[in-house]
N, C-alpha and C. Protein backbone atom coordinates (compact mmCIF):
# COMPACT_ATOMS: atom_id res chain seq x y z
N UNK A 1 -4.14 55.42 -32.36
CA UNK A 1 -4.71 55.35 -31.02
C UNK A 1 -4.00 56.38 -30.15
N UNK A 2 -4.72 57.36 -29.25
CA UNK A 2 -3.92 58.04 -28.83
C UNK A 2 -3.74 57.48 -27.38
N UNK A 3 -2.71 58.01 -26.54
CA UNK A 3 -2.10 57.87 -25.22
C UNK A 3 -3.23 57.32 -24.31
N UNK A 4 -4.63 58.45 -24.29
CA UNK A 4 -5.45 57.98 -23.46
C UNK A 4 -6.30 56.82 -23.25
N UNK A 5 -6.78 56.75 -25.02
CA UNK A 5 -7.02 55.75 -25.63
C UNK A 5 -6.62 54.25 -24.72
N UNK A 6 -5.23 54.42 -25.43
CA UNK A 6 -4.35 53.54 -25.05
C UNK A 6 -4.34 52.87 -23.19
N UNK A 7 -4.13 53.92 -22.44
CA UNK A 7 -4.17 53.97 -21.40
C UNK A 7 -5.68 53.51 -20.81
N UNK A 8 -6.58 53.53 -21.77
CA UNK A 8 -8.20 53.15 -21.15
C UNK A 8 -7.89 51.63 -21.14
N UNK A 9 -7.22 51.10 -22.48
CA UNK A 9 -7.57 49.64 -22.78
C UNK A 9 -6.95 48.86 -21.95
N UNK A 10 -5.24 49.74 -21.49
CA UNK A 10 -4.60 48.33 -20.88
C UNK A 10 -5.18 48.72 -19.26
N UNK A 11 -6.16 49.60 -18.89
CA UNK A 11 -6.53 49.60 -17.35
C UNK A 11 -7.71 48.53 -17.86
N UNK A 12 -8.33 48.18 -18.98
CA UNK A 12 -9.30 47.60 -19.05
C UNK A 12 -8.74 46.34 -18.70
N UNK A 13 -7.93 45.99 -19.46
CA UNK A 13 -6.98 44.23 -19.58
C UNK A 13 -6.29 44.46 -17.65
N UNK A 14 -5.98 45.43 -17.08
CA UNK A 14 -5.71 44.59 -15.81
C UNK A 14 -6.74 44.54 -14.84
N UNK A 15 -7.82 45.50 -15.10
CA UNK A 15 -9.31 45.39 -14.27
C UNK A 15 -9.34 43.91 -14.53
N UNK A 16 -9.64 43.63 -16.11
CA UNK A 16 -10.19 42.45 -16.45
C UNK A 16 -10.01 41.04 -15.60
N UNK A 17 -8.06 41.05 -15.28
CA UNK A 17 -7.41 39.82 -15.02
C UNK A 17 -6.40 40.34 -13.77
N UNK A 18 -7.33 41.01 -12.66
CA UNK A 18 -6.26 41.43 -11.49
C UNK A 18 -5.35 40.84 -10.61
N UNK A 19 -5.75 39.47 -11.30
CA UNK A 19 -4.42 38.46 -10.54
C UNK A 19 -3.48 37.96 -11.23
N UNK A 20 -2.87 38.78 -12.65
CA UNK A 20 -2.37 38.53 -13.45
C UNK A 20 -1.30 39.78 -13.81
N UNK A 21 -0.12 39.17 -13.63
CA UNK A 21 1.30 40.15 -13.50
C UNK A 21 1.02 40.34 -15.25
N UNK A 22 1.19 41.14 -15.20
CA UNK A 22 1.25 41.39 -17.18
C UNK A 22 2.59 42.00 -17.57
N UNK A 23 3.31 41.40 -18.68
CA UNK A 23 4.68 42.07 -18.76
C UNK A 23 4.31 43.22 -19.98
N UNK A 24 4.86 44.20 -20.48
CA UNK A 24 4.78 45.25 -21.32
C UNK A 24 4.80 44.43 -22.45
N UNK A 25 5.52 43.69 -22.80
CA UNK A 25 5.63 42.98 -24.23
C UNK A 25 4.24 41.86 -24.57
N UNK A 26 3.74 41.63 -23.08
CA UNK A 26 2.16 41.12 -23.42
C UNK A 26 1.15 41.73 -23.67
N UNK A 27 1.05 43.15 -22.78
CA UNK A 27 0.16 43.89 -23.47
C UNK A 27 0.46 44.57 -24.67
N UNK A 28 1.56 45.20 -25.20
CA UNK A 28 1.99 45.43 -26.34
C UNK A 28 1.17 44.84 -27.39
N UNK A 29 1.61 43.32 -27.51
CA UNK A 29 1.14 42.10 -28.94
C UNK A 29 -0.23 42.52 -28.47
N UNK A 30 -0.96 42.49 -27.64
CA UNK A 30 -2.60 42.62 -27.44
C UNK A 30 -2.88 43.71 -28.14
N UNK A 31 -2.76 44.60 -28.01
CA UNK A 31 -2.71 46.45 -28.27
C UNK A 31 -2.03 46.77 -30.12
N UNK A 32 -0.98 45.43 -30.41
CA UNK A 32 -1.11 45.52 -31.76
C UNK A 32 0.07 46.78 -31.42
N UNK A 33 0.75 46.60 -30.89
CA UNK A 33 2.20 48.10 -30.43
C UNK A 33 3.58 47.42 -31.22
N UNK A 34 4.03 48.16 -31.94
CA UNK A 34 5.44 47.59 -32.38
C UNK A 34 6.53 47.77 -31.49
N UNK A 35 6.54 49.09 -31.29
CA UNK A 35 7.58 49.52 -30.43
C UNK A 35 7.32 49.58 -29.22
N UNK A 36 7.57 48.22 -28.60
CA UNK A 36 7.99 47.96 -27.31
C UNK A 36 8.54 48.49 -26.29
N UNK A 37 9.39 48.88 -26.74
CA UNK A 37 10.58 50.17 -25.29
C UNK A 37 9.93 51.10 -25.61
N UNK A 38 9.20 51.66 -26.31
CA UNK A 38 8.57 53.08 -26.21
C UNK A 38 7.55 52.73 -25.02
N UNK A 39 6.69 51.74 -25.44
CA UNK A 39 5.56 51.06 -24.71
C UNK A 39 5.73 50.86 -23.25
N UNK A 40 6.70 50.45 -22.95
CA UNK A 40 7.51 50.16 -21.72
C UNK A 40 7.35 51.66 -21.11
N UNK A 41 8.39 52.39 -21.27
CA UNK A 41 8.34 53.75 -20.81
C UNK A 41 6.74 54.43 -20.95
N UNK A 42 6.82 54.25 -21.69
CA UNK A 42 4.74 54.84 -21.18
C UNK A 42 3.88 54.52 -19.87
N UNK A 43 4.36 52.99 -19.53
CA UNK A 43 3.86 52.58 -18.69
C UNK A 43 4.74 52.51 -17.67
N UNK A 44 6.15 52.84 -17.68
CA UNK A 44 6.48 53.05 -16.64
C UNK A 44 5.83 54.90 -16.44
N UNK A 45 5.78 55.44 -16.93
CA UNK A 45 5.29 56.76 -16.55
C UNK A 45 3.48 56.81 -16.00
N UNK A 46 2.74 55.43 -16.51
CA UNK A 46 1.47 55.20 -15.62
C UNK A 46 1.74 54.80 -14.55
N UNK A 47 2.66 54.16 -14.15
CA UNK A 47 3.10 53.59 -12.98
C UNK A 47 3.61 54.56 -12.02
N UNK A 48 3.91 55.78 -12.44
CA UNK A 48 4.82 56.74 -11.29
C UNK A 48 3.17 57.67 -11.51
N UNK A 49 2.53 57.85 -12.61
CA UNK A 49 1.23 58.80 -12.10
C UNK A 49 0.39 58.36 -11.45
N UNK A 50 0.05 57.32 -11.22
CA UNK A 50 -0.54 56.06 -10.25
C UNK A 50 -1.67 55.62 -10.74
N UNK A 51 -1.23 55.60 -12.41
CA UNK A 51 -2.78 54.51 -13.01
C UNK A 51 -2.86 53.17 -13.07
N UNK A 52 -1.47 52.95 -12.97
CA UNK A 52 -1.11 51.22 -13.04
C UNK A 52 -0.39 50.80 -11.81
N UNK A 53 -0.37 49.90 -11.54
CA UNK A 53 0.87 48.72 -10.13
C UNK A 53 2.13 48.65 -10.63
N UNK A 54 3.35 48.95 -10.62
CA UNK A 54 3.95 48.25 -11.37
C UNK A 54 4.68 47.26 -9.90
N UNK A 55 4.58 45.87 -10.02
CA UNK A 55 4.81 45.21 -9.32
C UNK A 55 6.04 44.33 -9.50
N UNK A 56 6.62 44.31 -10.58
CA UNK A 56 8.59 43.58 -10.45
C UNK A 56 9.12 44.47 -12.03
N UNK A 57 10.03 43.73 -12.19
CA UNK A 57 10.71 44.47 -13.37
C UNK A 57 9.54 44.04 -14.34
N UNK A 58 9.42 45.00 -15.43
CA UNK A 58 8.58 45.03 -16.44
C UNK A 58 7.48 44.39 -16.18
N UNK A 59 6.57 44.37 -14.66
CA UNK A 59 5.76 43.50 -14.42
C UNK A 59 4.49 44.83 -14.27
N UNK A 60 2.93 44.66 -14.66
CA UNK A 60 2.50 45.30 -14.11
C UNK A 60 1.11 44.64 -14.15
N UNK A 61 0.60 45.26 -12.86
CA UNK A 61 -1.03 44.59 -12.53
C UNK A 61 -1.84 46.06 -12.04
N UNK A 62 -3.08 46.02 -11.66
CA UNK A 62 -3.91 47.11 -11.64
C UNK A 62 -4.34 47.38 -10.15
N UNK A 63 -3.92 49.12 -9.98
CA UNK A 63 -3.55 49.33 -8.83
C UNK A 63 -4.35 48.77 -7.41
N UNK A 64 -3.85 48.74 -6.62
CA UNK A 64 -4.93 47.76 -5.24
C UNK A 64 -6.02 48.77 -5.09
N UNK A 65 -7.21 47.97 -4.89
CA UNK A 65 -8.73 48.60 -4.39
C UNK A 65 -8.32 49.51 -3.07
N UNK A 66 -9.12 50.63 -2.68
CA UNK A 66 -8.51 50.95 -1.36
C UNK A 66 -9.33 50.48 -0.47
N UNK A 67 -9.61 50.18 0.61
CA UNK A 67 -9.97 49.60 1.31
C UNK A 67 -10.63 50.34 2.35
């Protein structure tokens, strides 16, 4: 699966459930990801390009609607 891939499904899983803090190690097991801390850092790097929320430690939800 590549990066983008990747990056489509878990914006899909927090569109899906936007009131739902998701930790990296939950979407990981969903996504079928072994390596976790790699996983982590990926998404902390969606989180600083502004595809994801990241909202507490290892917490992330899908960025706010703008209004």
């Amino acid at each position: 699966m590549s990066s983008s891939d990747r990056r489509g499904k878990v914006l899909q899983l927090l569109a899906a459930q936007p009131w739902h803090a998701w930790r990296g190690s939950e979407l990981a097991a969903i996504l079928g990801i072994e390596n976790v801390n790699s996983f982590r850092v990926q998404l902390s790097q969606w989180s600083h390009q502004g595809y994801i929320n990241k909202i507490g430690p290892a917490l992330y939800g899908p960025m706010p609607a703008n209004t």
